[in-house]
Protein backbone atom coordinates (compact mmCIF):
# COMPACT_ATOMS: atom_id res chain seq x y z
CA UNK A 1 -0.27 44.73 14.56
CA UNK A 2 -1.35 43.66 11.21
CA UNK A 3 -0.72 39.85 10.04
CA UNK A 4 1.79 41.26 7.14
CA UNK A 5 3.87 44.08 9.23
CA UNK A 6 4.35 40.55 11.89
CA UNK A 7 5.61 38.46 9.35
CA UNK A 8 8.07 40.73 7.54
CA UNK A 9 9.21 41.71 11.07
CA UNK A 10 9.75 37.67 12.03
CA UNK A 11 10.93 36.59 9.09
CA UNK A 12 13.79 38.77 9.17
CA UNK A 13 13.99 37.88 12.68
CA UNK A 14 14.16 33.95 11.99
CA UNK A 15 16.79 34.84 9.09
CA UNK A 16 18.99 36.08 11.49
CA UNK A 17 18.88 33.22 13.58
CA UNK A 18 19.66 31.09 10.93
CA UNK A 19 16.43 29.06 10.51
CA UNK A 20 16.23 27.93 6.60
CA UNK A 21 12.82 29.58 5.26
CA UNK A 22 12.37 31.51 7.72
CA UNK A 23 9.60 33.32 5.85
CA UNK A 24 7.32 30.00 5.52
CA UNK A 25 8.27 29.09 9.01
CA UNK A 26 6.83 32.59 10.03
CA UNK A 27 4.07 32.12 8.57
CA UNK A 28 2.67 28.22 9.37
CA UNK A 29 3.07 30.02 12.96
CA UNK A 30 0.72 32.59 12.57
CA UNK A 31 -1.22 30.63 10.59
CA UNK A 32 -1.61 28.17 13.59
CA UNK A 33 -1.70 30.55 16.24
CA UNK A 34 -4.23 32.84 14.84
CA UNK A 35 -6.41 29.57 13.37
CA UNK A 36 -6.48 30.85 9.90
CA UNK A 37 -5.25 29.23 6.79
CA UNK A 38 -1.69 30.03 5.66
CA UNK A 39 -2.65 31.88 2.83
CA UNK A 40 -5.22 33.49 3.98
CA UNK A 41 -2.11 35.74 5.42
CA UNK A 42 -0.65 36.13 2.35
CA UNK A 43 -3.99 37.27 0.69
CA UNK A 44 -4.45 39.61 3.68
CA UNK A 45 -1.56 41.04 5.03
CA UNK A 46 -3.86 43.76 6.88
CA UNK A 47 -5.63 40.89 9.02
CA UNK A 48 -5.12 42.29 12.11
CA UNK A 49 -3.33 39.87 15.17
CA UNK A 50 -5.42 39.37 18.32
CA UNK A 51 -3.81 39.94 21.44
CA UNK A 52 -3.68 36.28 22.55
CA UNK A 53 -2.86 34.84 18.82
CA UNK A 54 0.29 37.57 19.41
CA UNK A 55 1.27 36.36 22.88
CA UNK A 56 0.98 32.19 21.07
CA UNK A 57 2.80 33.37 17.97
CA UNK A 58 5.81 35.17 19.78
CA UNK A 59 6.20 32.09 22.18
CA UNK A 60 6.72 29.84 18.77
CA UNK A 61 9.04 32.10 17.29
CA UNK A 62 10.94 31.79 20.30
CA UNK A 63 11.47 28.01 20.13
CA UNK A 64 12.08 28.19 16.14
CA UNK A 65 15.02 30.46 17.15
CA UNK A 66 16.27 28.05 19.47
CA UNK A 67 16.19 25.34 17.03
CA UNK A 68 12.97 23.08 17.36
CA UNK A 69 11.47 21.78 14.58
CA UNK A 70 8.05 23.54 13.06
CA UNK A 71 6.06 20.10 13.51
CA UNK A 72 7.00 20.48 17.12
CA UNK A 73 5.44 23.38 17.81
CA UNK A 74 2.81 22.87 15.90
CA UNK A 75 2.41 19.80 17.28
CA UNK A 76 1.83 17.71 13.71
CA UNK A 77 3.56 17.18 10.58
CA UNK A 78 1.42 16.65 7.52
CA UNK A 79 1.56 13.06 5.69
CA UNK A 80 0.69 12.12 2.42
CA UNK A 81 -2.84 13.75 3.48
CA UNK A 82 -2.72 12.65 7.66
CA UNK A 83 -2.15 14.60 10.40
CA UNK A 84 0.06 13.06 11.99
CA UNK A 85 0.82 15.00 15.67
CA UNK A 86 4.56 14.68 16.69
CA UNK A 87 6.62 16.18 19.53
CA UNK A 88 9.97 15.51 21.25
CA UNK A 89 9.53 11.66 21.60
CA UNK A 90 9.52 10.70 17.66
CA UNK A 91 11.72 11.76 14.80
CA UNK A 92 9.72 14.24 11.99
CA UNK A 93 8.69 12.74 9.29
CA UNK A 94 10.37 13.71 6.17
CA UNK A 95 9.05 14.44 2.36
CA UNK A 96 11.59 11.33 1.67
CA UNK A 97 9.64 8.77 4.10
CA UNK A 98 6.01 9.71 2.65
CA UNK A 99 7.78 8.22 -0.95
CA UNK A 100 8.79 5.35 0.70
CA UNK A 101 5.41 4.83 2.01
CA UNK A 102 4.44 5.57 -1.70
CA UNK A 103 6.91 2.79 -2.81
CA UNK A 104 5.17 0.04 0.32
CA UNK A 105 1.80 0.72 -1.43
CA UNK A 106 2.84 -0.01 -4.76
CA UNK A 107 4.03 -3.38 -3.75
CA UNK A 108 0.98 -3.67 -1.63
CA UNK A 109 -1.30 -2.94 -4.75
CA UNK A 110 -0.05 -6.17 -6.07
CA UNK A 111 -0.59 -8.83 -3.10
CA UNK A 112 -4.17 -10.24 -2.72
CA UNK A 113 -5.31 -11.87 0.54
CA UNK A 114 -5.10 -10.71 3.92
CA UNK A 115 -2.64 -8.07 3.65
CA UNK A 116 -0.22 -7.45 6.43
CA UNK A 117 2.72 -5.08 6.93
CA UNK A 118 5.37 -4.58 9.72
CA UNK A 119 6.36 -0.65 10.12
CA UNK A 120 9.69 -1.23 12.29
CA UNK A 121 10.66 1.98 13.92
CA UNK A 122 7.67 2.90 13.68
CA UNK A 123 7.99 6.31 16.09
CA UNK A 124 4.68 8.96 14.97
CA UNK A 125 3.34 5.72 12.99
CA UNK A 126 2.77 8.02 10.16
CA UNK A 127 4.14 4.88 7.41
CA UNK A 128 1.90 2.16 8.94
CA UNK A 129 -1.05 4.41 9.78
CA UNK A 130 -1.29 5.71 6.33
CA UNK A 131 -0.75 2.12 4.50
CA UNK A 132 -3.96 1.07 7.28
CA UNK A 133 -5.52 3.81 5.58
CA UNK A 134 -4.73 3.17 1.83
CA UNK A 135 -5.82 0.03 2.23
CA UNK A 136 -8.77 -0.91 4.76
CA UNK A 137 -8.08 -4.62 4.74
CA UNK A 138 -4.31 -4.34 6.20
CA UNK A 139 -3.29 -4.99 9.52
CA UNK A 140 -0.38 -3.32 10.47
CA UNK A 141 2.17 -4.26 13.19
CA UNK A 142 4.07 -1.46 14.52
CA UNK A 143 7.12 -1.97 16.38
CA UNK A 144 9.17 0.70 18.03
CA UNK A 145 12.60 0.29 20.45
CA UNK A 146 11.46 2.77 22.25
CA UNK A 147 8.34 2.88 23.93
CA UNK A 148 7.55 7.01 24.42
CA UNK A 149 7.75 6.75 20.38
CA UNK A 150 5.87 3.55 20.50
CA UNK A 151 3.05 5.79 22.79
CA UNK A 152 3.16 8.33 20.09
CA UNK A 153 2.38 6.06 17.43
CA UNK A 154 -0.70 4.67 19.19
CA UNK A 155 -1.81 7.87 20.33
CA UNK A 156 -2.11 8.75 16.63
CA UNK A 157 -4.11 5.75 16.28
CA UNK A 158 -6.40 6.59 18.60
CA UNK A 159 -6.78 9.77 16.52
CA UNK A 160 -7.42 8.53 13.20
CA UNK A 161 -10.02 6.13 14.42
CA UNK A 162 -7.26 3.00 13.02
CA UNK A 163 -6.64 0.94 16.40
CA UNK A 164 -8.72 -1.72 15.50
CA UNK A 165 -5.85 -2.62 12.60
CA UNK A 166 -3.29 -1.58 14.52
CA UNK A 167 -0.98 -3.67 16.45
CA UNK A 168 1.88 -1.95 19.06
CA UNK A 169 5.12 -4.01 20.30
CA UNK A 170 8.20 -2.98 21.67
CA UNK A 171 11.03 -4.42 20.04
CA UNK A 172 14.87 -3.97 19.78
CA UNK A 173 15.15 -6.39 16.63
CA UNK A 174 13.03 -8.59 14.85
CA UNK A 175 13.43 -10.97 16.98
CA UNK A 176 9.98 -10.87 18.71
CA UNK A 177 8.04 -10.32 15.65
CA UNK A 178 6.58 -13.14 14.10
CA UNK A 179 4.65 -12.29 11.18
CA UNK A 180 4.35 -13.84 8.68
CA UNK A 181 4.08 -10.29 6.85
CA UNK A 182 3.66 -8.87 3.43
CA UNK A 183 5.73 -6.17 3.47
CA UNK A 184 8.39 -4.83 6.32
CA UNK A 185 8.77 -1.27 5.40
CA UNK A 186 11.22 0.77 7.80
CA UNK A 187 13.30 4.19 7.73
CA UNK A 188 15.80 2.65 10.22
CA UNK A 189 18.03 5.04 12.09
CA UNK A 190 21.16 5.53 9.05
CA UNK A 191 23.38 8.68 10.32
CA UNK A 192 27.02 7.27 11.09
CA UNK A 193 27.37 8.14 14.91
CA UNK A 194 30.80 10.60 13.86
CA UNK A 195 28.28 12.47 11.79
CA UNK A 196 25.61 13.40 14.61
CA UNK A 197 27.69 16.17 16.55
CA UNK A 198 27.54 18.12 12.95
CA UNK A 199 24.36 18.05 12.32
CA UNK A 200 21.53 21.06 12.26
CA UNK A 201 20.29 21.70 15.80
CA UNK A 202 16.94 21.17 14.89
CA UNK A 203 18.16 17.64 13.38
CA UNK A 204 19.78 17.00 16.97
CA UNK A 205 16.29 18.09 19.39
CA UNK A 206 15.23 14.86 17.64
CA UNK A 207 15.30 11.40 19.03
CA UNK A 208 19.32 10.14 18.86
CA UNK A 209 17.98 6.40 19.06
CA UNK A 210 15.92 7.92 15.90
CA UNK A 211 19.19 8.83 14.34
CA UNK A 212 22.28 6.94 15.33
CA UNK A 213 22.76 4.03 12.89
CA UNK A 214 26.07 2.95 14.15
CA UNK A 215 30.04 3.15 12.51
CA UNK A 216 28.74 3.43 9.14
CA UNK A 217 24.68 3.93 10.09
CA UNK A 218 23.76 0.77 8.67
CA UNK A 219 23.37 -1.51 12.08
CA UNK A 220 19.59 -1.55 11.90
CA UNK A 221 19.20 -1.80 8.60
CA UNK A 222 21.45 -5.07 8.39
CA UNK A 223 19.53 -6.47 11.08
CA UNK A 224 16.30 -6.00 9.12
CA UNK A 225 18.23 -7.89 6.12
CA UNK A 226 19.30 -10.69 8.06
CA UNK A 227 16.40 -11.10 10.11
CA UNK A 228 13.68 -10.09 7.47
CA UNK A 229 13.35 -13.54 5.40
CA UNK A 230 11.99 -15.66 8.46
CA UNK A 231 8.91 -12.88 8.72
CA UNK A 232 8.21 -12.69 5.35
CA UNK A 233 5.67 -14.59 3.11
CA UNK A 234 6.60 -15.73 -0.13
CA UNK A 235 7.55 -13.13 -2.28
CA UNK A 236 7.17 -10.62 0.68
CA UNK A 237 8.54 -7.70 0.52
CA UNK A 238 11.65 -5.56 2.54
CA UNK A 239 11.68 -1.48 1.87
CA UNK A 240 13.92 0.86 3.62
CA UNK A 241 14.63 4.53 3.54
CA UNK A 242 18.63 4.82 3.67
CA UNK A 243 21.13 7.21 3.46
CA UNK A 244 22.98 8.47 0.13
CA UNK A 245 24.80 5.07 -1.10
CA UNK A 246 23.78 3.28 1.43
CA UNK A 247 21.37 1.03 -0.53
CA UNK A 248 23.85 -0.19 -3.34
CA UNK A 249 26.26 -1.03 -0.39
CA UNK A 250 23.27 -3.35 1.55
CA UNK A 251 22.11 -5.30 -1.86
CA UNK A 252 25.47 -6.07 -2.19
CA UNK A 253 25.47 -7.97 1.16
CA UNK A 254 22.37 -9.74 0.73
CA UNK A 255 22.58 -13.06 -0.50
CA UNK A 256 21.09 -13.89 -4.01
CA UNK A 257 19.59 -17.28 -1.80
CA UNK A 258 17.50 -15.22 0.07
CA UNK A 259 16.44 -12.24 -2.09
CA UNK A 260 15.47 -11.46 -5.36
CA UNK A 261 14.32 -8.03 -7.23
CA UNK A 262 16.99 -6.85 -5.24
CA UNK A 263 16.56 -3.13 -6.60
CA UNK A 264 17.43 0.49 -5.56
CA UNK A 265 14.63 3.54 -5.97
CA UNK A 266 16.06 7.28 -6.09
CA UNK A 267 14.19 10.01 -4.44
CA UNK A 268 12.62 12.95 -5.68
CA UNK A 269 16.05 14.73 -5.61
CA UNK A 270 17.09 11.94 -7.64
CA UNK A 271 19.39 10.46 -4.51
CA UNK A 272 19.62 6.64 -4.51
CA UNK A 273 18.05 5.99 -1.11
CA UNK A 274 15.29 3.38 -1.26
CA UNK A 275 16.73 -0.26 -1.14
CA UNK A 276 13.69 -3.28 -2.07
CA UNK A 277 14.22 -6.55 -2.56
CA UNK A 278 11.63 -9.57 -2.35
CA UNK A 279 11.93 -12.87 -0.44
CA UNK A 280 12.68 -16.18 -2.71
């Protein structure tokens, strides 16, 4: 079996299952089971398919078909340059959270001192573990409700070689956190709860706890709004990933008092989804 002939077959194979891209999902798969580069298979579409790179890649179709994400079976997701490994106990990260890590390091870039940030819900840690690498004089506190995630996220510590900056608590609210911090950054759970039944399968193999931002999915992100100012030094900083509308509708709750720059960011698919807005 040659590395092309296997990919045409799966992709079609992954298309009829329903799996969007199925022919880039086909190949990161043999890519990772035959330890090649991705394009190398594209280049070579006679590379011929050991028996045991075969027997790997067939058992990761399988799970693609039944609706797992890629970075599961990989086993990592790619972030803004990390490797950040993932499976069943932390949500994916998305293209949308590596720009709000962008956005945290922009307002980082401005702050002198002994920088700190808080990465709430933090599951992988791919946002604070890649601000403790942008900048090697952070600490970073990363706080998780859950503590598999919260396992995950020091795990990938471990891997990086960032522990020593790191710091792991388990934490429902803000409540326990101290601080004082430069910068909270968070993408809080922000799917209404009606919405989750509807969503992709692969969307629902991920963490619900991950997902499930209440009546109108902005629960945790209100806490981090009400909560935020006490944990904040001057002229800190709160950043949040949010759905579609969801920022506009959060500024508008947050007293002028406590906040100012209160500001929305779009994405890269020019949704308003980034809410910041600075301590007074």
């Amino acid at each position: 079996m040659t590395a092309g002939k296997l990919l045409t077959d799966s992709e079609k194979r992954l298309n009829e299952a329903g799996v969007e891209e199925p022919g880039l999902n086909a190949q990161w798969l043999l890519a990772d089971a035959m330890g090649v580069e991705r394009l190398r298979l594209l280049a070579e579409p006679d590379l011929p398919v050991p028996a045991a790179a075969l027997k790997k890649f067939k058992a990761g179709l399988l799970r693609k078909e039944q609706g797992l994400p890629l970075a599961y079976i990989l086993g990592w997701q790619d972030f803004r340059g990390l490797r950040i490994s993932v499976d069943e106990r932390v949500l994916v990260p998305r293209p949308e959270t590596e720009e709000l890590a962008g956005h945290a390091a922009d307002f980082l870039m401005g702050r002198k001192g002994g920088l700190t940030a808080l990465d709430y819900g933090a599951g992988s840690g791919a946002i604070g573990l890649w601000l403790a690498y942008r900048f090697p004089e952070l600490r970073v506190t990363a706080a998780e409700i859950s503590a598999r995630a919260l396992a995950c996220s020091r795990e990938n510590a471990g891997e990086l070689g960032l522990e020593a900056r790191m710091k792991f608590v388990k934490a429902a609210t803000l409540g326990p956190l101290r601080g004082p911090f430069d910068v909270i950054v968070s993408n809080p759970p922000y799917i209404p709860t009606r919405v989750i039944p509807g969503l992709a399968p692969e969307v629902l193999s991920e963490p619900k706890v991950a997902l499930d931002g209440g009546s109108d999915g902005l629960d945790i992100a209100r806490m981090l709004t009400r909560l935020a100012p006490a944990r904040l030094k001057d002229g800190g900083a709160l950043i949040l990933e949010l759905g579609g509308g969801q920022p506009k509708t959060l500024l508008e709750e947050m007293p002028d008092k406590l906040w100012k720059e209160k500001k929305m960011f779009r994405d890269i698919c020019g949704i308003e989804r980034f809410l910041f807005a600075r301590k007074n």
